[in-house]
N, C-alpha and C. Protein backbone atom coordinates (compact mmCIF):
# COMPACT_ATOMS: atom_id res chain seq x y z
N UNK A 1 47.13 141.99 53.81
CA UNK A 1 46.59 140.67 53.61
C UNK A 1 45.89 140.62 52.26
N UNK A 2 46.38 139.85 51.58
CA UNK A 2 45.60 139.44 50.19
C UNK A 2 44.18 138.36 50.26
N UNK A 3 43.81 138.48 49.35
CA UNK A 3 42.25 137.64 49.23
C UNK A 3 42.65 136.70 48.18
N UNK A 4 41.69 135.46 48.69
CA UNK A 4 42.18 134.11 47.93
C UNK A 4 40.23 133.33 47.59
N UNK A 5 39.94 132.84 46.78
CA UNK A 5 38.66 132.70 46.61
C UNK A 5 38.60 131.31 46.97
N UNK A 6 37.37 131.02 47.06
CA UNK A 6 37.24 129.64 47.72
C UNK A 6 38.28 128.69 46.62
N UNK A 7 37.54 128.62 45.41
CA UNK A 7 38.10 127.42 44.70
C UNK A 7 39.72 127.62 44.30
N UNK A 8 40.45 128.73 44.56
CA UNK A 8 41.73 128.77 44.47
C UNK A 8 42.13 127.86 46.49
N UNK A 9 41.28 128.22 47.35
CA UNK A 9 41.56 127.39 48.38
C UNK A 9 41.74 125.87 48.69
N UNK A 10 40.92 125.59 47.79
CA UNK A 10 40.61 124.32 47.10
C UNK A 10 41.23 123.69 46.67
N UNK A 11 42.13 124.54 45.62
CA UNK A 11 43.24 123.97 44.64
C UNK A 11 44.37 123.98 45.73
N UNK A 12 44.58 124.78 46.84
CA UNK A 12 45.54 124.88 47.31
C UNK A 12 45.91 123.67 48.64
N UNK A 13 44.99 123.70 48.74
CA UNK A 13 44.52 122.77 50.03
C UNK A 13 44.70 121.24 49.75
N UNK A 14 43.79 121.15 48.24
CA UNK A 14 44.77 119.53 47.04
C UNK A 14 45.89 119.79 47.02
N UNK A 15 46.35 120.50 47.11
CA UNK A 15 48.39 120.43 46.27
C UNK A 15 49.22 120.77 47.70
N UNK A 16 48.15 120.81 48.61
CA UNK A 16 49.53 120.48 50.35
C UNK A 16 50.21 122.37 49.81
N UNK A 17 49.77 123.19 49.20
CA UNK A 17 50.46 124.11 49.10
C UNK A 17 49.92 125.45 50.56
N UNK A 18 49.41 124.53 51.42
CA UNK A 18 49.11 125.57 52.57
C UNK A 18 50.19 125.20 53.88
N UNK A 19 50.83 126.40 54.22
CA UNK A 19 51.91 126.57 55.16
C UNK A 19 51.34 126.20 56.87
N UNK A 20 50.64 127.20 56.93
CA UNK A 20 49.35 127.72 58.33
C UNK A 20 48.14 128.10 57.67
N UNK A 21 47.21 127.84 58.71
CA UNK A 21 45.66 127.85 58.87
C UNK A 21 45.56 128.42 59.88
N UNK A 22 44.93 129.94 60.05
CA UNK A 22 44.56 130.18 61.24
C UNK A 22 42.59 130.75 61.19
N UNK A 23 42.14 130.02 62.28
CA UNK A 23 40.56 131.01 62.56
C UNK A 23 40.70 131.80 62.88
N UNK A 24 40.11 132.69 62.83
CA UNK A 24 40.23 134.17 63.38
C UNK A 24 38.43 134.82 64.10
N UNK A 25 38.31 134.85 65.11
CA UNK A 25 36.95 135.33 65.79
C UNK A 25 37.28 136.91 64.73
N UNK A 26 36.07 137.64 64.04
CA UNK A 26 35.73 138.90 63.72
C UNK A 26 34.41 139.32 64.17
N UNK A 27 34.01 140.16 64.67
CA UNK A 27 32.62 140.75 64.45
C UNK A 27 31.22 140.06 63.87
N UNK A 28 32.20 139.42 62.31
CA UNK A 28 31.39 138.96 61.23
C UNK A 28 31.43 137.68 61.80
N UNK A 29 31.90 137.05 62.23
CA UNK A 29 32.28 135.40 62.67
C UNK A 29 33.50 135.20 62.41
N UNK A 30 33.42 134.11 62.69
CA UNK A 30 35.08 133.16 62.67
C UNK A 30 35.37 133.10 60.39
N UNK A 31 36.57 133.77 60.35
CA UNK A 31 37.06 133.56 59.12
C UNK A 31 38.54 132.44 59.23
N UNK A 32 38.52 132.52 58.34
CA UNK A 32 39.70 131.05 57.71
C UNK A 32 40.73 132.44 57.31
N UNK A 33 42.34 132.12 57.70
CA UNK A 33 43.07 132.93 57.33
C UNK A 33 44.86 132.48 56.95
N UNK A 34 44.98 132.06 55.63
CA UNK A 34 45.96 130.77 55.67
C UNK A 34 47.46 131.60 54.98
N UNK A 35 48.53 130.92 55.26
CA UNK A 35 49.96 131.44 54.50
C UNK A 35 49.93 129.93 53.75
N UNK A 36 50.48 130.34 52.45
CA UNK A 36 51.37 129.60 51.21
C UNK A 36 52.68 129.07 51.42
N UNK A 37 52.81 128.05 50.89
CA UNK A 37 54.08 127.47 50.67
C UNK A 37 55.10 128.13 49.71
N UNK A 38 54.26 129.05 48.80
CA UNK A 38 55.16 129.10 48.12
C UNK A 38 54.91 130.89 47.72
N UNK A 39 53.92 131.32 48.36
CA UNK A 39 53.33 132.91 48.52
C UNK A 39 54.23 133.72 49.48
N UNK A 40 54.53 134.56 49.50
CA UNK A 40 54.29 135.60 50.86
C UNK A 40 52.98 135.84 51.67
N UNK A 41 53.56 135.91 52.70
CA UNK A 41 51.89 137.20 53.76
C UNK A 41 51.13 136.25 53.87
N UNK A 42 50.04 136.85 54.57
CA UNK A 42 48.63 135.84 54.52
C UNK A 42 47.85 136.10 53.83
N UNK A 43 46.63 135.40 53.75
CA UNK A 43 45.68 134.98 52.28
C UNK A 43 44.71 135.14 53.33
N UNK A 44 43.44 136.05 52.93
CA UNK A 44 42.36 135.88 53.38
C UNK A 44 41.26 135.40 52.72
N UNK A 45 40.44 134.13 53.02
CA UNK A 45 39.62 133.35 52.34
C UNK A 45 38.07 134.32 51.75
N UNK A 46 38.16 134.60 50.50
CA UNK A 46 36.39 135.46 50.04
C UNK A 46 35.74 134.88 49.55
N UNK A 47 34.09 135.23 49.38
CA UNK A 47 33.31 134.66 48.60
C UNK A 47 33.52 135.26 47.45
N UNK A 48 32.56 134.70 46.55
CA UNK A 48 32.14 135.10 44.76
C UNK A 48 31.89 136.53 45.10
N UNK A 49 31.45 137.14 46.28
CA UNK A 49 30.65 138.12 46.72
C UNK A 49 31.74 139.39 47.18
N UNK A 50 32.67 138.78 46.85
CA UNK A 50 33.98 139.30 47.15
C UNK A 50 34.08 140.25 48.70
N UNK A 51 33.44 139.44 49.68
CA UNK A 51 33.24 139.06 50.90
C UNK A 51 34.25 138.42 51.61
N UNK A 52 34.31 139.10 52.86
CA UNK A 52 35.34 137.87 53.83
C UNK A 52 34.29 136.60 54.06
N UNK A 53 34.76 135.64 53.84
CA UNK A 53 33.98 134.01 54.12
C UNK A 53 34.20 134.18 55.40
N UNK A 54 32.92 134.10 56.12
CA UNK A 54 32.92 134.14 57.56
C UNK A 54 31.46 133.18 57.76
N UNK A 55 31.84 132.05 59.16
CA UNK A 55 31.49 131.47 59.70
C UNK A 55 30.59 131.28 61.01
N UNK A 56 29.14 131.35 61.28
CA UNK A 56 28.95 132.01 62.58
C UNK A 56 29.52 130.70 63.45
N UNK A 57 29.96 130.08 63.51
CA UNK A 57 30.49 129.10 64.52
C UNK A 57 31.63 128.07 63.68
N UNK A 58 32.37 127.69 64.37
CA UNK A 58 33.49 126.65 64.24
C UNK A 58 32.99 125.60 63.63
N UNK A 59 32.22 125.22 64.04
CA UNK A 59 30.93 123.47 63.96
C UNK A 59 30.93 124.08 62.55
N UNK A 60 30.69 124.75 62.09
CA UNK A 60 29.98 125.00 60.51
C UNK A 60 31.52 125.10 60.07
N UNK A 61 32.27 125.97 60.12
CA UNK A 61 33.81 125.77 59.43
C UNK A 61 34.20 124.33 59.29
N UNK A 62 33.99 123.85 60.62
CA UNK A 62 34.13 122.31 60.28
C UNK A 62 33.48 121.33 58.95
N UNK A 63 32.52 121.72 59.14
CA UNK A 63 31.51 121.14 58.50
C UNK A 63 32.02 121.48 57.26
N UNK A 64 32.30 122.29 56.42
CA UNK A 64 32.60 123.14 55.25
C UNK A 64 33.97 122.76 54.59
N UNK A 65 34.92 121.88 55.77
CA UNK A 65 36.05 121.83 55.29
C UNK A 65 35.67 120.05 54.48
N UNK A 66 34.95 119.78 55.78
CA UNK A 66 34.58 118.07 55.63
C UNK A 66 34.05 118.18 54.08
N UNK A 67 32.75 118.92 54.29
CA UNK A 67 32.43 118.81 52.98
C UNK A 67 32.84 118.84 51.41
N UNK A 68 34.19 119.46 51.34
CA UNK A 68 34.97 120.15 50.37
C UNK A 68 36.38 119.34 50.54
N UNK A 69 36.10 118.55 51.39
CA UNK A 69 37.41 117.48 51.60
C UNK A 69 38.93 118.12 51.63
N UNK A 70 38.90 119.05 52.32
CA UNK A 70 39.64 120.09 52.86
C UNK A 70 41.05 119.29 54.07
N UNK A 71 41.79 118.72 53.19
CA UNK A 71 42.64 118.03 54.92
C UNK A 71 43.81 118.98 55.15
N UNK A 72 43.35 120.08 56.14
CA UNK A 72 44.52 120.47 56.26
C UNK A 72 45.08 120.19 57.28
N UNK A 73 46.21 119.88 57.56
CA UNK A 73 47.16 119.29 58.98
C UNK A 73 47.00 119.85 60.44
N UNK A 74 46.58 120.94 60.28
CA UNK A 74 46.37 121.46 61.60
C UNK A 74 45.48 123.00 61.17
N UNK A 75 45.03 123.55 62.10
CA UNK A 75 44.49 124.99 62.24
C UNK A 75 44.81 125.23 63.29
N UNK A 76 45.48 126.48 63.51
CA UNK A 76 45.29 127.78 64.92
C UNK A 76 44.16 128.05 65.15
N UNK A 77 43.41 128.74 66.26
CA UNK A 77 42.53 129.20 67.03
C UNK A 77 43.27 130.73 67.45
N UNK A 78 42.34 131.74 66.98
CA UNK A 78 42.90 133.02 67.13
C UNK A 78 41.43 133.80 67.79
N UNK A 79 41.52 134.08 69.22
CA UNK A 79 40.08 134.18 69.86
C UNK A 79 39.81 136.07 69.35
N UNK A 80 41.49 136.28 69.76
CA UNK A 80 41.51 138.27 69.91
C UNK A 80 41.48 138.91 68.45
N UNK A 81 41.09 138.17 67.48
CA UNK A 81 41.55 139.09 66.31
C UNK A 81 42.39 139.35 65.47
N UNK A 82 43.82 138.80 66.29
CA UNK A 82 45.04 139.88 65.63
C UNK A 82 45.50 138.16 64.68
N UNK A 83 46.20 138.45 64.18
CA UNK A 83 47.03 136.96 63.23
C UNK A 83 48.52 136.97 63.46
């Protein structure tokens, strides 16, 4: 799995260039974990901190997408971990 930084998510998320969206429950919280339209594999979302972006609850992912005007068409719900 490759790492994708927020504002390349950003750019990707404007240009409809996201395939799937999946949450993923970790340890750390719920992370964002998306495939490309035009990439291979999946993309795992990091901070500046070069950190997995992790969420302690959904309500706040939500919140984060709203805020950043994030429309993506759908998201998966992944409770066990695996992608």
């Amino acid at each position: 799995m490759s790492k994708i930084t927020e504002a390349e998510f950003r750019e990707y998320a404007k240009n409809n260039a996201i395939r799937r969206a999946a949450v993923v429950k970790t340890p750390e919280g719920y992370v964002l974990i998306i495939e490309l339209t035009w990439k291979e594999g999946l993309h795992t979302l990091y901070t500046q901190r070069k950190q997995p972006r992790a969420w302690a609850s959904i309500d706040r992912m939500v919140e984060y997408l709203q805020r950043h005007e994030l429309q993506l068409k759908s998201i998966e719900l992944q409770l066990d971990g695996s992608t």
